[in-house]
Protein backbone atom coordinates (compact mmCIF):
# COMPACT_ATOMS: atom_id res chain seq x y z
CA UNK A 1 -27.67 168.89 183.36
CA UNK A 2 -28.12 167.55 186.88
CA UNK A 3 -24.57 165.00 186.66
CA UNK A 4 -22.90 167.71 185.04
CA UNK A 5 -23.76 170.49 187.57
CA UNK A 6 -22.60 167.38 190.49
CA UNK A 7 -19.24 167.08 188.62
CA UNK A 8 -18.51 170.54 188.69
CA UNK A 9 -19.23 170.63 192.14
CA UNK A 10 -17.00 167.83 192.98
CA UNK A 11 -14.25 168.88 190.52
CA UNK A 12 -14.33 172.47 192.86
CA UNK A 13 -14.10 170.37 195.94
CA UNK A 14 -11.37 168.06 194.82
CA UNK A 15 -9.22 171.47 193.53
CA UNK A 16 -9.15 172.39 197.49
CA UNK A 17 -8.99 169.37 199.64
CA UNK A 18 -7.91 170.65 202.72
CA UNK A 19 -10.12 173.85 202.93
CA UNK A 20 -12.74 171.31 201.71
CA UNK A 21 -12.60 169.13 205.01
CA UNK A 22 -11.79 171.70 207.21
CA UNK A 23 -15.22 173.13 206.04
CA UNK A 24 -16.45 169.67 206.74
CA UNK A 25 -15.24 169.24 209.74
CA UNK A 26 -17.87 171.05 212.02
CA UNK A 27 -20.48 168.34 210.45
CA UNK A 28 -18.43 165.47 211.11
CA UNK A 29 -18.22 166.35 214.54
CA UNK A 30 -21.86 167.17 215.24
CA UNK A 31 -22.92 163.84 213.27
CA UNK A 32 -20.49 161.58 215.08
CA UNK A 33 -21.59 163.14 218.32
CA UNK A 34 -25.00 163.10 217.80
CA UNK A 35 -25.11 159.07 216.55
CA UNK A 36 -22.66 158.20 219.28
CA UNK A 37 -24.36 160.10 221.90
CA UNK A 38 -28.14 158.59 220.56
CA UNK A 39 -26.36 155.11 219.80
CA UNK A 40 -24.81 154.61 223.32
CA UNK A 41 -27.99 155.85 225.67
CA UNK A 42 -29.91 153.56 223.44
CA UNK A 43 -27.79 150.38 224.04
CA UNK A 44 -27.81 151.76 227.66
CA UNK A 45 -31.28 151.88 228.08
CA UNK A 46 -31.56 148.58 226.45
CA UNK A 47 -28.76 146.91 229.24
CA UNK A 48 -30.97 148.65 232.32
CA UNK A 49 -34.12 146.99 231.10
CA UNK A 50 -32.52 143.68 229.84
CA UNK A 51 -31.08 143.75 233.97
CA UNK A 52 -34.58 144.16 235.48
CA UNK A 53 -36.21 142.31 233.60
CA UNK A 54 -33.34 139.53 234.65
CA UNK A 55 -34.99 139.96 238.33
CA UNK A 56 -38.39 138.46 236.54
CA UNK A 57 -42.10 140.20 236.17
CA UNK A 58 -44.68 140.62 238.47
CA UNK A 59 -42.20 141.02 241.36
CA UNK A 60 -42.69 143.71 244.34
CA UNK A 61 -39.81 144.68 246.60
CA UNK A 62 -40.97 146.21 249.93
CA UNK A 63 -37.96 147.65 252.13
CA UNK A 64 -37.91 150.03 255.19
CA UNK A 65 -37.51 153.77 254.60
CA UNK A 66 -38.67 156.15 252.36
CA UNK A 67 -36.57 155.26 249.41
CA UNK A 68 -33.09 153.72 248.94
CA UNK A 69 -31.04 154.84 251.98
CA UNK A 70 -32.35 156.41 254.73
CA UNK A 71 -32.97 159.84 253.64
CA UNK A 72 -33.29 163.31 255.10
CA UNK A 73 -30.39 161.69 257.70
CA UNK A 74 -32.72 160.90 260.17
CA UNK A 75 -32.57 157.61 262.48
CA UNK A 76 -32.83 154.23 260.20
CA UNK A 77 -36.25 152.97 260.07
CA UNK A 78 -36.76 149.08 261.78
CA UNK A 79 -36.33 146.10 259.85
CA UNK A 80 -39.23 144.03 259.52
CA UNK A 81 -39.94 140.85 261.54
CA UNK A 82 -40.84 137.02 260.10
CA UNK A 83 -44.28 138.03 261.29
CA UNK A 84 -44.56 140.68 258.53
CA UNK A 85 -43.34 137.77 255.83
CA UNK A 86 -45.96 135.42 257.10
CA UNK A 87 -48.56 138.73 257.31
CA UNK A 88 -48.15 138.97 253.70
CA UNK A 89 -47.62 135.27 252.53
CA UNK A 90 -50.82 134.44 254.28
CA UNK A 91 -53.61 137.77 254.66
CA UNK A 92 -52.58 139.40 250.92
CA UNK A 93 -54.71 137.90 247.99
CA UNK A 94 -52.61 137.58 244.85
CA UNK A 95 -49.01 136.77 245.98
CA UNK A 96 -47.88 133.66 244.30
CA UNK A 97 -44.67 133.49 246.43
CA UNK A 98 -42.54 135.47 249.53
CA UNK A 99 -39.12 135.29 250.11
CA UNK A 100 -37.12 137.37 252.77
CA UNK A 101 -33.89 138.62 252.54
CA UNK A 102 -30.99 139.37 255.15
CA UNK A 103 -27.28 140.72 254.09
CA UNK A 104 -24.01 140.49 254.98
CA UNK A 105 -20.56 141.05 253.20
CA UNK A 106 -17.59 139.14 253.55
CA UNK A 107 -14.29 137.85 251.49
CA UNK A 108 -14.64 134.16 250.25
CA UNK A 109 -11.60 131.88 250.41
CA UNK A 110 -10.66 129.13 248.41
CA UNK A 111 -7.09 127.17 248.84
CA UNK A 112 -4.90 130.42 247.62
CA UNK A 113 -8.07 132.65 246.31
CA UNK A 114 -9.70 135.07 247.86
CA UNK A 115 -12.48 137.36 246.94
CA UNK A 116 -14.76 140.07 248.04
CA UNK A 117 -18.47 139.41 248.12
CA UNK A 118 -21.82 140.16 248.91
CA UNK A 119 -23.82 137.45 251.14
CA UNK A 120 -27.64 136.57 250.70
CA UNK A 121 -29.49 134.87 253.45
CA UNK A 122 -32.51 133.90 252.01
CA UNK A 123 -35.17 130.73 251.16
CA UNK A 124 -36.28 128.88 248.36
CA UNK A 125 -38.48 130.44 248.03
CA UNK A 126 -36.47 133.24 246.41
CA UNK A 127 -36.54 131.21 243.44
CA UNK A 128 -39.88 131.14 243.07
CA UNK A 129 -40.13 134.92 243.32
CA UNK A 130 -37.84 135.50 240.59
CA UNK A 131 -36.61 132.39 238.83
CA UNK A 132 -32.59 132.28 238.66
CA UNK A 133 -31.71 128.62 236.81
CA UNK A 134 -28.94 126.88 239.04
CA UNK A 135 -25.92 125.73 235.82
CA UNK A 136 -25.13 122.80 238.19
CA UNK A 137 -25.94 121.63 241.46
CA UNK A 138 -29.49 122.14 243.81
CA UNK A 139 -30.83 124.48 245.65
CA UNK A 140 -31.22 124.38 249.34
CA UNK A 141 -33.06 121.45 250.72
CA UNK A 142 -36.05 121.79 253.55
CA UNK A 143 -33.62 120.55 256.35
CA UNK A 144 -30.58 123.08 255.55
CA UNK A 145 -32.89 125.59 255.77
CA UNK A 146 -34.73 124.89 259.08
CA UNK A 147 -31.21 123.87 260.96
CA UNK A 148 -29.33 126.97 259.16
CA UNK A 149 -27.17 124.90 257.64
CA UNK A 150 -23.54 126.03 256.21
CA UNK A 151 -24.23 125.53 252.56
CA UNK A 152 -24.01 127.84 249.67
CA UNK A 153 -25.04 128.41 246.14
CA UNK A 154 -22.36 130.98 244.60
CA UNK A 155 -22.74 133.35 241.91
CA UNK A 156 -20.64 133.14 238.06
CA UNK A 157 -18.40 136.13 239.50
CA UNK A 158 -17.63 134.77 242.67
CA UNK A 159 -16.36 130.72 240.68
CA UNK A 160 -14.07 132.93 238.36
CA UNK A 161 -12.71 134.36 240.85
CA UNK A 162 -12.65 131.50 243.64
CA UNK A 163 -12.42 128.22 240.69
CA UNK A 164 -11.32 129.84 237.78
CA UNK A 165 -14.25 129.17 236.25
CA UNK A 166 -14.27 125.38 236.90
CA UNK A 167 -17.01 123.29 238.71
CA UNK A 168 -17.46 124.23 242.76
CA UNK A 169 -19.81 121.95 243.42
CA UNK A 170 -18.51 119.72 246.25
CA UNK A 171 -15.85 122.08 247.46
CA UNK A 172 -15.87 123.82 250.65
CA UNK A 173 -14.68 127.41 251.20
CA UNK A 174 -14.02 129.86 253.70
CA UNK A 175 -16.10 132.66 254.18
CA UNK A 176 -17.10 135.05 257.12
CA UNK A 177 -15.30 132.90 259.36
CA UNK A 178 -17.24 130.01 258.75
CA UNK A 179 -16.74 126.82 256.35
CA UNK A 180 -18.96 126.51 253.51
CA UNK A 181 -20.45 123.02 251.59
CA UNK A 182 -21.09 124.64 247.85
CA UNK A 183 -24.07 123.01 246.47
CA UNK A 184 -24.67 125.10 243.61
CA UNK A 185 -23.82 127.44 240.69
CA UNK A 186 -26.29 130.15 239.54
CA UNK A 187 -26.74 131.17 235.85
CA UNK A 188 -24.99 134.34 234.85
CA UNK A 189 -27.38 137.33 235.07
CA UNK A 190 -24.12 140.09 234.06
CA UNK A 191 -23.48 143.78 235.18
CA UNK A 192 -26.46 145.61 236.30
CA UNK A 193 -27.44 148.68 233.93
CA UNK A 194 -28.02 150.48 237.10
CA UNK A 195 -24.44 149.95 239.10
CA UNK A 196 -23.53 146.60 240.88
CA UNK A 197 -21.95 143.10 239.58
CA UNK A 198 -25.76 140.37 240.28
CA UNK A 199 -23.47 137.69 240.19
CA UNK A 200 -20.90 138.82 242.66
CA UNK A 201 -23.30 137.05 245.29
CA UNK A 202 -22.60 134.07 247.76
CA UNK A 203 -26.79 132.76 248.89
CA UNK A 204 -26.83 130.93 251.88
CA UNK A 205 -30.03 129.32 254.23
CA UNK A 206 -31.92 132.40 255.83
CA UNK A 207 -31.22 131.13 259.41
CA UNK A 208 -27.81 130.41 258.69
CA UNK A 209 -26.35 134.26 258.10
CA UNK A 210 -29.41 135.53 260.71
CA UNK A 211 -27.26 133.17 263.04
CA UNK A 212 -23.76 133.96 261.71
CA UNK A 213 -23.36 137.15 260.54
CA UNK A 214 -26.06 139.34 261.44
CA UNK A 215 -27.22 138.16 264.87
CA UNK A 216 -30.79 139.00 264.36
CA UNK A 217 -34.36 137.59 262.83
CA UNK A 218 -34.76 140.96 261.65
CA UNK A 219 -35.28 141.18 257.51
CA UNK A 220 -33.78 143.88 255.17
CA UNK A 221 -36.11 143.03 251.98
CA UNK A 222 -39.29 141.28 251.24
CA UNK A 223 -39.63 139.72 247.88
CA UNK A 224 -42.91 139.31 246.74
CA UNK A 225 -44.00 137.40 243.38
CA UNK A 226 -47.42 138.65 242.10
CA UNK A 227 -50.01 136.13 240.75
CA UNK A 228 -50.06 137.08 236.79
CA UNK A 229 -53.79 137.51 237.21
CA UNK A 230 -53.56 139.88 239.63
CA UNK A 231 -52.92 143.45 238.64
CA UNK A 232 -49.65 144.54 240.89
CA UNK A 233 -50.72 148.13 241.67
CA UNK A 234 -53.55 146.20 243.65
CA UNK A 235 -51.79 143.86 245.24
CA UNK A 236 -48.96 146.75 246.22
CA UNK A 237 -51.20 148.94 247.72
CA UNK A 238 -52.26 145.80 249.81
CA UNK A 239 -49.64 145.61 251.15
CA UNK A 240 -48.86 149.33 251.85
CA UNK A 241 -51.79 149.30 253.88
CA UNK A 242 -51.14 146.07 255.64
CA UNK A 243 -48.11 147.12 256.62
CA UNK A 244 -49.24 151.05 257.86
CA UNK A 245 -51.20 148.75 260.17
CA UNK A 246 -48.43 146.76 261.83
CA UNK A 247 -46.15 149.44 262.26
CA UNK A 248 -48.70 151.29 263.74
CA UNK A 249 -48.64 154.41 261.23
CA UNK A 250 -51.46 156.33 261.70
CA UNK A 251 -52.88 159.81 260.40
CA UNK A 252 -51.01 161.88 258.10
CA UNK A 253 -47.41 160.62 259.08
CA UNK A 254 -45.05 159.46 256.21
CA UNK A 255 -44.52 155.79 255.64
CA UNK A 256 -40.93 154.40 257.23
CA UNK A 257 -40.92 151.56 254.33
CA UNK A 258 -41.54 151.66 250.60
CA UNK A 259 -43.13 149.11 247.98
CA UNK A 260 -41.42 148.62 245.19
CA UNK A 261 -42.28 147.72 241.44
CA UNK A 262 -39.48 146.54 239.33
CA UNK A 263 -41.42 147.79 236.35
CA UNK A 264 -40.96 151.32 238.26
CA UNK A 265 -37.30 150.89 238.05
CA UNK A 266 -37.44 150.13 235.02
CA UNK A 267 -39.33 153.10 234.22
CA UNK A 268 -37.35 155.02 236.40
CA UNK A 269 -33.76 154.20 234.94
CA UNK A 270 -35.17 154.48 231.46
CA UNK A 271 -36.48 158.41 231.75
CA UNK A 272 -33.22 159.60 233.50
CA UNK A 273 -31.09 157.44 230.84
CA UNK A 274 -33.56 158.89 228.21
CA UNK A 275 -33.37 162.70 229.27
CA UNK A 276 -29.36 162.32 229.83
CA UNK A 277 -29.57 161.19 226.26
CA UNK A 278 -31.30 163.85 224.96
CA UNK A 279 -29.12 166.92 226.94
CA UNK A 280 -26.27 165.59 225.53
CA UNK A 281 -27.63 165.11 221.97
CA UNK A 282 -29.25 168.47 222.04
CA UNK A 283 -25.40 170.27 222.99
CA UNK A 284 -23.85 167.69 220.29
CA UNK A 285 -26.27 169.18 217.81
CA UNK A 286 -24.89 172.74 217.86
CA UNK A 287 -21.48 171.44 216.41
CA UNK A 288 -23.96 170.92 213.28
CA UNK A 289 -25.27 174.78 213.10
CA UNK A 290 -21.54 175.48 213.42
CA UNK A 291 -20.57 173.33 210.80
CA UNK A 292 -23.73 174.82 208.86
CA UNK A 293 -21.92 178.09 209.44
CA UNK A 294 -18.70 177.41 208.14
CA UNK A 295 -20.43 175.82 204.86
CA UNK A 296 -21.97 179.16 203.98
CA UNK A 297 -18.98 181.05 205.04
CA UNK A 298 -16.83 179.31 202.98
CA UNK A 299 -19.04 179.04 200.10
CA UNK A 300 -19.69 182.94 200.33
CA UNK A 301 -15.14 182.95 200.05
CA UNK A 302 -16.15 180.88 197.26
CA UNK A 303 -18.34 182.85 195.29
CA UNK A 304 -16.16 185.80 196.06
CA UNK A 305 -12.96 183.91 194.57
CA UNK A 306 -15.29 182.68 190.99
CA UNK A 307 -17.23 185.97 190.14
CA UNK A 308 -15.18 186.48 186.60
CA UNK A 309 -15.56 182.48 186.16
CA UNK A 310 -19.56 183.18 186.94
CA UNK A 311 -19.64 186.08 184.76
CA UNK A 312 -18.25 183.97 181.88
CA UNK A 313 -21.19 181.61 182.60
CA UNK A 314 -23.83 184.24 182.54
CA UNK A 315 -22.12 186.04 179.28
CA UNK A 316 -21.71 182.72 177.14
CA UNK A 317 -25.59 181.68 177.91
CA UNK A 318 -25.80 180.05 181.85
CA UNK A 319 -29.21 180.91 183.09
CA UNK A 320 -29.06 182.05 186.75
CA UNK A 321 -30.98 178.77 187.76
CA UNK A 322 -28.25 176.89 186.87
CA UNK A 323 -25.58 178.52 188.46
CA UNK A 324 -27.68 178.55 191.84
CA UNK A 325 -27.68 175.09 191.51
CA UNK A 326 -23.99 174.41 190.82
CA UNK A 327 -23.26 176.42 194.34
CA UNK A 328 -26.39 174.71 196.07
CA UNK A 329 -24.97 170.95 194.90
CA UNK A 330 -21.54 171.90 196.00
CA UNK A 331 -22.95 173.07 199.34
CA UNK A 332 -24.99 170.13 199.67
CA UNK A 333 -21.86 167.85 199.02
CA UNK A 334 -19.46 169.23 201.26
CA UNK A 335 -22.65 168.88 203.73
CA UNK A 336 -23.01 164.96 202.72
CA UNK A 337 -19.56 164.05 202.45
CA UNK A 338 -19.00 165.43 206.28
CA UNK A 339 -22.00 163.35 207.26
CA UNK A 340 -21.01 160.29 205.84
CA UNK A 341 -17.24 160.81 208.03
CA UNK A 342 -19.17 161.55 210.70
CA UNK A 343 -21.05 157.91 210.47
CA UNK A 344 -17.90 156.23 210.14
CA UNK A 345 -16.47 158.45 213.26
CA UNK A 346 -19.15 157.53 214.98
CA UNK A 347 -19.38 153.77 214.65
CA UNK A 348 -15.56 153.39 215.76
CA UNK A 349 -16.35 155.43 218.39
CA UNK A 350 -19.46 153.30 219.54
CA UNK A 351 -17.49 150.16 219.22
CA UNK A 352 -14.42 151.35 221.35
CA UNK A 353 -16.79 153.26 223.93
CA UNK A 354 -19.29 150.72 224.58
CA UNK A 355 -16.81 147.82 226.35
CA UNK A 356 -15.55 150.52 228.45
CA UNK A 357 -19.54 151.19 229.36
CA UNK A 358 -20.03 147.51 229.66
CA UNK A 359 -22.98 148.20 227.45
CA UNK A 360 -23.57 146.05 224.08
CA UNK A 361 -22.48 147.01 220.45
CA UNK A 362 -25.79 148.23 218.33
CA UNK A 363 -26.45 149.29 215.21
CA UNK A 364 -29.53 151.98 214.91
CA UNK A 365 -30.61 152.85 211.37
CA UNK A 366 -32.90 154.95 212.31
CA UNK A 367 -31.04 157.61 213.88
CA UNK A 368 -28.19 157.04 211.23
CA UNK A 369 -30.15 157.77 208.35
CA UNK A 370 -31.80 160.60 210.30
CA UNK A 371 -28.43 162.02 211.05
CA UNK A 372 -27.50 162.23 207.02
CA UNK A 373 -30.64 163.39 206.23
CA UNK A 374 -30.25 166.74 208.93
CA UNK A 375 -26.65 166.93 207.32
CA UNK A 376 -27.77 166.97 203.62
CA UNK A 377 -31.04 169.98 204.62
CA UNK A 378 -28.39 171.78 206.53
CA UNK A 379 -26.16 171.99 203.01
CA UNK A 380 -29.24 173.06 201.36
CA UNK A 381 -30.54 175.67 203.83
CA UNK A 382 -26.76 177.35 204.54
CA UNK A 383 -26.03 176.64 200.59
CA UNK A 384 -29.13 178.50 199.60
CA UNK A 385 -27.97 181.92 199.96
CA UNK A 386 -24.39 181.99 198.76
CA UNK A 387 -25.58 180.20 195.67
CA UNK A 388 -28.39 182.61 195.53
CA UNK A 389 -25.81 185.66 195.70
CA UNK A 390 -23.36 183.70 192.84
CA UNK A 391 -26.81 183.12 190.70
CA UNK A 392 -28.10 187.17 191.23
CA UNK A 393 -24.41 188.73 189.73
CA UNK A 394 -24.60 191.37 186.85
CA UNK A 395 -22.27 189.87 184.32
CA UNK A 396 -21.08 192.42 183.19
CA UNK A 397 -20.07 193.67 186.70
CA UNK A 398 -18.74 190.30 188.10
CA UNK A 399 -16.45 190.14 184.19
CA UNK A 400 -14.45 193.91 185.53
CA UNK A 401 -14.48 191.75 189.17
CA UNK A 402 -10.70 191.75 189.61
């Protein structure tokens, strides 16, 4: 009785095709936007953690201010000093490894290239901190850093841009107004999930841009690589207090720098990505009560249309259960077939979206077959009632139906 009643209900679909999809259409939109929306802050999520955890675990970032930028508008807080780096290297049990940081910007120049970048004074010990495989070439030796030598390791962005991909090593360039040995070539790390290009970066010796481009000892960032058996909330707040001390903050007033976990960005990018996710999801969902609407609208026009064919049914033997359920499976396929377009919809529309995101191509199964599944009960619970008003008719009365 069951394939019968389903080939009926496909035979009364087929008769009106286009009155059929356009009934469908409200689902296929609220599927494909719910899946795509779901889909892409998924893969997102996935590129912002995949990015932090390229900066390596166990890694602390203290900076000056209250946050990134200054904040509130107020005077910019002091750098720190190499004193604060040794402070920390040497007084704070658990760090495995310090680096310091100072930054520049300034367009690289190669024979007839030229290109935009960011420069990195820093150590070796910056690849201790978080490890960052060279693809050819060495890192800085013990001499270039103590003289402030003019060598440089570049970033993946900066040789396709500079060498066209091909090997630097050995090559000088231009860059800041000074010339430039380049030693070596750093792994490619890719786009940041949170904003920025990591290997759009030119490293140089620490003394060397302090020297040449910023004219101070003063340090922008402190890297700090945490001992694995050391919990980092304890080493972090040793260092908040450490530092409270030497900048002489005392009392109730508000710190001028900030210690930061990567893990907390992490966190951080993955709740705002997360709650984006679900605002949009939750406004792509009404297109499926609307599309739940139009199914029992045009299934009530239905009902309306057949009452002398459901009359026949009732007079020649139909029980009302089974005329209930030849409107209910009809319901529920108009409901299914608009979820299945809206699958398709929405995988084209994650695979042409997600480039243009910079964001990977995934595949979810979860929220796919979830997405079918709300399409098929949403057939079934705006179904119910028109088929419940076709199954209740008086035969006799729906026979003089004209």
């Amino acid at each position: 009785m069951l394939g019968t009643t389903f080939l009926l209900a496909i035979r009364s679909i087929l008769r009106h095709k286009l009155r059929s999809f356009l009934t469908t259409l409200g689902i296929i939109i609220g599927v494909a936007a719910v899946v795509t929306m779901v889909t892409l802050g998924q893969a997102t999520t996935a590129s912002v953690q995949k990015s932090i955890a390229s900066l390596g675990t166990n890694i602390l970032q203290v900076r000056p201010g209250q946050g990134f930028g200054r904040g509130g508008g107020g005077p910019r807080p002091p750098d720190f000093k190499p004193e604060d780096l040794a402070a920390i290297r040497d007084q704070i049990a658990g760090v495995a490894a310090v680096a310091a940081q100072a930054g520049a910007s300034g367009t690289a120049i190669y024979e007839g290239a030229n290109w935009s970048t960011t420069i990195n004074g820093t150590t070796n010990g910056y690849f201790d901190v978080q490890p960052w495989p060279l693809v050819e070439g060495r890192i800085f030796s013990p001499t270039e850093e103590a003289a402030g030598k003019a060598v440089c390791i570049i970033g993946n962005t900066v040789n396709t841009n500079l060498f066209r991909g091909g090997s630097p090593i050995g090559s000088r360039i231009r860059i800041g107004g000074i010339s430039c040995d380049v030693i070596g070539l750093l792994s490619s790390r890719g786009q940041a999930g949170f904003g920025g290009d990591q290997d759009d970066v030119v490293l140089m010796p620490l003394k060397t841009v302090q020297r040449r481009f910023t004219g101070s000892t003063d340090l922008r960032l402190i890297l700090v690589g945490v001992d694995p058996a050391y919990a980092t909330s304890t080493v972090q707040s040793s260092i908040e207090d450490m530092m409270r001390e030497r900048r002489n903050i005392n009392g109730g007033k508000a710190d001028d720098f900030f210690v930061l976990d990567t893990k907390q960005i992490s966190d951080t990018f993955t709740g705002v990505t997360t709650l984006l996710t679900s605002i949009v999801t939750a406004v792509a969902a009404i297109s499926l009560i609307v599309g739940g609407i139009g199914i029992m609208n045009i299934m009530l026009v239905s009902v309306t249309e057949r009452t002398r064919e459901i009359g026949i049914r009732l007079a020649i033997g139909a029980v009302a259960r089974e005329v209930l359920l030849q409107f209910l499976v009809e319901a529920i396929a108009l409901s299914c077939l608009g979820g299945l377009i809206g699958l398709v919809v929405a995988q084209i529309a994650i695979a042409v979206i997600a480039p243009l995101m910079q964001v990977s191509w995934i595949f979810v199964p979860r929220i796919n077959l979830l997405a079918f599944g709300i399409s098929a009960v949403i057939g079934v619970v705006f179904g119910y009632f028109p088929a419940r008003r076709a199954a209740s008719l008086n035969p006799i009365d729906a026979l003089r139906h004209e």
